[in-house]
C-alpha atoms as a PDB file:
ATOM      1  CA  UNK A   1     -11.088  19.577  -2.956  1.00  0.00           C
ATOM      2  CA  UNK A   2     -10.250  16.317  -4.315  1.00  0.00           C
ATOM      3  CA  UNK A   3      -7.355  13.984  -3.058  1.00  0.00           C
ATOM      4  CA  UNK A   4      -7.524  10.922  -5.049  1.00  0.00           C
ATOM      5  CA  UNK A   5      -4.499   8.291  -6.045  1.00  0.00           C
ATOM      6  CA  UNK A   6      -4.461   5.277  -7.498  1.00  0.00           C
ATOM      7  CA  UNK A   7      -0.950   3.310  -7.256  1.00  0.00           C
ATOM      8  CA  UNK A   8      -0.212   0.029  -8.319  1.00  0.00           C
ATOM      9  CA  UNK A   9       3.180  -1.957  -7.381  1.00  0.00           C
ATOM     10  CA  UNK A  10       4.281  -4.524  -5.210  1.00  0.00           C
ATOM     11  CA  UNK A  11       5.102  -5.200  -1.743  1.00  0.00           C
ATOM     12  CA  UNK A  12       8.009  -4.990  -0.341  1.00  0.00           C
ATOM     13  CA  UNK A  13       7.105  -7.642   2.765  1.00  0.00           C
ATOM     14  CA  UNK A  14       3.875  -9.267   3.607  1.00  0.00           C
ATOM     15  CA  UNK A  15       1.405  -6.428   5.419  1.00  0.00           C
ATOM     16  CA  UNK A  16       1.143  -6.260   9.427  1.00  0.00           C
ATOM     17  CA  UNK A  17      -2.310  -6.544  10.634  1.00  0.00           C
ATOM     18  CA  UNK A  18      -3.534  -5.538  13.961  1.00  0.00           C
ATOM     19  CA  UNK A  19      -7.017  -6.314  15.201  1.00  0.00           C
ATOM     20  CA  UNK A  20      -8.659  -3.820  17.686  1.00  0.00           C
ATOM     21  CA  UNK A  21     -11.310  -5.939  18.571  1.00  0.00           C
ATOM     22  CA  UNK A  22     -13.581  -8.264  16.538  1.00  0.00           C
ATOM     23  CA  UNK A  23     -14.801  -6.024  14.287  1.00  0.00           C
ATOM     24  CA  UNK A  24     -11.754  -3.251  13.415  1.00  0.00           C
ATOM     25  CA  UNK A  25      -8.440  -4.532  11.895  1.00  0.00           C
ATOM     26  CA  UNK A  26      -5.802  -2.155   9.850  1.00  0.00           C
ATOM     27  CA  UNK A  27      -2.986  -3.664   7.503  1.00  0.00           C
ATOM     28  CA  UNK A  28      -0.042  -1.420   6.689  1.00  0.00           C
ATOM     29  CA  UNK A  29       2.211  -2.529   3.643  1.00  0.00           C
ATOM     30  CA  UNK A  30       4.360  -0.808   1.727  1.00  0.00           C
ATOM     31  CA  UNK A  31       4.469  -0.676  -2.256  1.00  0.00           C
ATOM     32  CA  UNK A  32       6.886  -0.174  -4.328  1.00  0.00           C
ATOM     33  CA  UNK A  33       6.291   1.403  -7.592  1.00  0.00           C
ATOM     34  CA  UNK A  34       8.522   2.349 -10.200  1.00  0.00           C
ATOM     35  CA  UNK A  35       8.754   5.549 -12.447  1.00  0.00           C
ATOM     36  CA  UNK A  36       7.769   6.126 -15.409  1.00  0.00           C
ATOM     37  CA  UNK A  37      10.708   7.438 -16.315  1.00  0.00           C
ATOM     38  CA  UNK A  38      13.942   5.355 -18.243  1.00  0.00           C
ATOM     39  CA  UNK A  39      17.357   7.032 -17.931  1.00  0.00           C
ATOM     40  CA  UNK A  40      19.964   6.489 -20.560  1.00  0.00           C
ATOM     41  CA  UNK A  41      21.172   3.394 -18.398  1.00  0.00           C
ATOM     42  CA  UNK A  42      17.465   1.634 -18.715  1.00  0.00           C
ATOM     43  CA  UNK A  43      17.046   2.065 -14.956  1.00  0.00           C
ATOM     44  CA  UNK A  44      14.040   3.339 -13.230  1.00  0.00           C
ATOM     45  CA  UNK A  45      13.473   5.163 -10.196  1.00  0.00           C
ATOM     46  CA  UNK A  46      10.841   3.763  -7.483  1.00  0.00           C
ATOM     47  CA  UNK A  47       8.878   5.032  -4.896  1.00  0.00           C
ATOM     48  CA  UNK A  48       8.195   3.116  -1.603  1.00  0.00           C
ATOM     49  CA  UNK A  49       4.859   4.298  -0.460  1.00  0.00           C
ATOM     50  CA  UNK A  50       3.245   3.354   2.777  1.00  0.00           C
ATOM     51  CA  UNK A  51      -0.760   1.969   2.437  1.00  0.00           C
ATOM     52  CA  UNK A  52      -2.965   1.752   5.518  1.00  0.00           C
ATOM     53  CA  UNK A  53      -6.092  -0.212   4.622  1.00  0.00           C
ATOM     54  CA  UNK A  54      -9.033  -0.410   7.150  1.00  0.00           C
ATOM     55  CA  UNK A  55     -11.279  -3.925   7.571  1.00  0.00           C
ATOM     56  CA  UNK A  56      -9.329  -6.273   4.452  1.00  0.00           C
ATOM     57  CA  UNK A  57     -10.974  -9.775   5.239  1.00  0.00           C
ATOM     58  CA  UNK A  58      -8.867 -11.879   6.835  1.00  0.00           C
ATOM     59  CA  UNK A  59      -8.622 -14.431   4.216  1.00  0.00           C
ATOM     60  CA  UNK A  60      -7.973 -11.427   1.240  1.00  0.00           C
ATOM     61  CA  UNK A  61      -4.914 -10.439   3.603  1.00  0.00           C
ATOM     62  CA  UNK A  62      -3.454 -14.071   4.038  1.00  0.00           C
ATOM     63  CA  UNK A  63      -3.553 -14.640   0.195  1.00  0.00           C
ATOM     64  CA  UNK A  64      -2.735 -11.404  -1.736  1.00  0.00           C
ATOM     65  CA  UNK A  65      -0.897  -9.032   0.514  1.00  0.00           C
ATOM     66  CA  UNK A  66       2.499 -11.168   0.535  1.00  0.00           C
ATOM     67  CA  UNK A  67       6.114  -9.986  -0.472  1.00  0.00           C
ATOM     68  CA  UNK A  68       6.050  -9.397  -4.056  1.00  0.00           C
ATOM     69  CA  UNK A  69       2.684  -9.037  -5.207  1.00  0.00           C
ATOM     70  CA  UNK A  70       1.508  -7.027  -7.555  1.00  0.00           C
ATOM     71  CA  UNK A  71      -2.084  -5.278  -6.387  1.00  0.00           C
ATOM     72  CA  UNK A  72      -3.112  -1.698  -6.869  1.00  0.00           C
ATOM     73  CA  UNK A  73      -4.310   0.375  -4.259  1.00  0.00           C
ATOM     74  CA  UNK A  74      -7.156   3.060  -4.766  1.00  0.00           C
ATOM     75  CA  UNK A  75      -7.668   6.161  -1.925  1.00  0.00           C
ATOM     76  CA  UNK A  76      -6.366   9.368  -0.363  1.00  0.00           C
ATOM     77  CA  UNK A  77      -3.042  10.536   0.451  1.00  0.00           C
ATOM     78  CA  UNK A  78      -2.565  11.649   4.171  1.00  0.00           C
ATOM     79  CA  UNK A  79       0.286  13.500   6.087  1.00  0.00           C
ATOM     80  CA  UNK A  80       1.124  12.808   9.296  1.00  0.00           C
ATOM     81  CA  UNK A  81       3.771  13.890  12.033  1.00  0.00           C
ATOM     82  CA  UNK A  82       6.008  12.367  14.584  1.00  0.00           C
ATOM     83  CA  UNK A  83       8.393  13.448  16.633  1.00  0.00           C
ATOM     84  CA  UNK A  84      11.886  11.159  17.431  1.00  0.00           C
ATOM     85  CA  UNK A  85      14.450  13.134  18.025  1.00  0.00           C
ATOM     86  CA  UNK A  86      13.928  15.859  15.800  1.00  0.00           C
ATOM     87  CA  UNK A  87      10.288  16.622  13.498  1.00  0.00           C
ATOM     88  CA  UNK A  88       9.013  13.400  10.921  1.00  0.00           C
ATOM     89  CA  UNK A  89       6.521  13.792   8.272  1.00  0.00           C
ATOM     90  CA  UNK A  90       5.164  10.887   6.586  1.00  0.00           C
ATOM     91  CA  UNK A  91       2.861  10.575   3.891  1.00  0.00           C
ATOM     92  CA  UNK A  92       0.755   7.780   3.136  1.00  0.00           C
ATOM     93  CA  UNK A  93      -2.414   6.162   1.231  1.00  0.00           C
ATOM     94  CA  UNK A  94      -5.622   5.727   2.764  1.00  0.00           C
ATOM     95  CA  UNK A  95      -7.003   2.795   1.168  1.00  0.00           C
ATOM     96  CA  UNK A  96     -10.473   2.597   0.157  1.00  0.00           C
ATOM     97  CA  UNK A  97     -10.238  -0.187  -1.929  1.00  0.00           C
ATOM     98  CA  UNK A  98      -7.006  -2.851  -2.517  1.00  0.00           C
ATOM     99  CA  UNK A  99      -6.719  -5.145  -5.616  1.00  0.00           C
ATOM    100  CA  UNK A 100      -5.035  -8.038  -6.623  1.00  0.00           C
ATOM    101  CA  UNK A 101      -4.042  -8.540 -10.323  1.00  0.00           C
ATOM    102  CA  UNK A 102      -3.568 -11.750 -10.367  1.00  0.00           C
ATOM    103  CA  UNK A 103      -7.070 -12.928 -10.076  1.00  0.00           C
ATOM    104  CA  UNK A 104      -7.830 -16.125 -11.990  1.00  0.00           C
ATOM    105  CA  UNK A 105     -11.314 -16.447 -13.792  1.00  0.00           C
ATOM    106  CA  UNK A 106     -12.988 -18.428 -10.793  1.00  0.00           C
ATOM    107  CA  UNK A 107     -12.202 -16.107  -7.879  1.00  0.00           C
END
């Protein structure tokens, strides 16, 4: 099977980061990325997707994962459930890989 997804869009606040100990940290973000799709008013839907991304470096994380940046985010698209209240299902991209796209020539 192959679950594979590539999104690209920009974040809605700067990511949370949690360290476990010295060696394990996770950022979660959310992107938001728009539609292909024009109506006849020129607007554009968009998706808010959640991205969990394992071990960033800390200094990658303080410079590129800030409100409004545009990065894309390469991995696999998980489900999982929680219960409040009543049944929640909530999908969201594993992150192998997170880019920035604003890279200048000497980074």
């Amino acid at each position: 099977m192959l679950n594979k997804s590539i999104l690209m869009g920009r974040l809605t606040a700067d990511a949370e980061t949690k360290t476990f100990d010295e060696k394990k940290r996770v950022s979660k973000f959310t992107l938001a990325v728009d539609r292909d799709y024009i109506d006849k008013e020129g607007n554009r839907d968009t998706d808010f997707i959640q991205i969990v991304a394992w071990n960033l470096p800390e200094k990658f994380i303080a410079k590129y994962l800030k409100k409004g940046e545009l990065v894309a985010a390469e991995g696999r698209l998980q489900t999982r459930k929680y219960e409040k209240e009543e049944i929640h299902y909530v999908t969201e991209l594993y992150a192998d890989s997170v880019h920035p796209t604003n890279f200048k020539k000497n980074e």
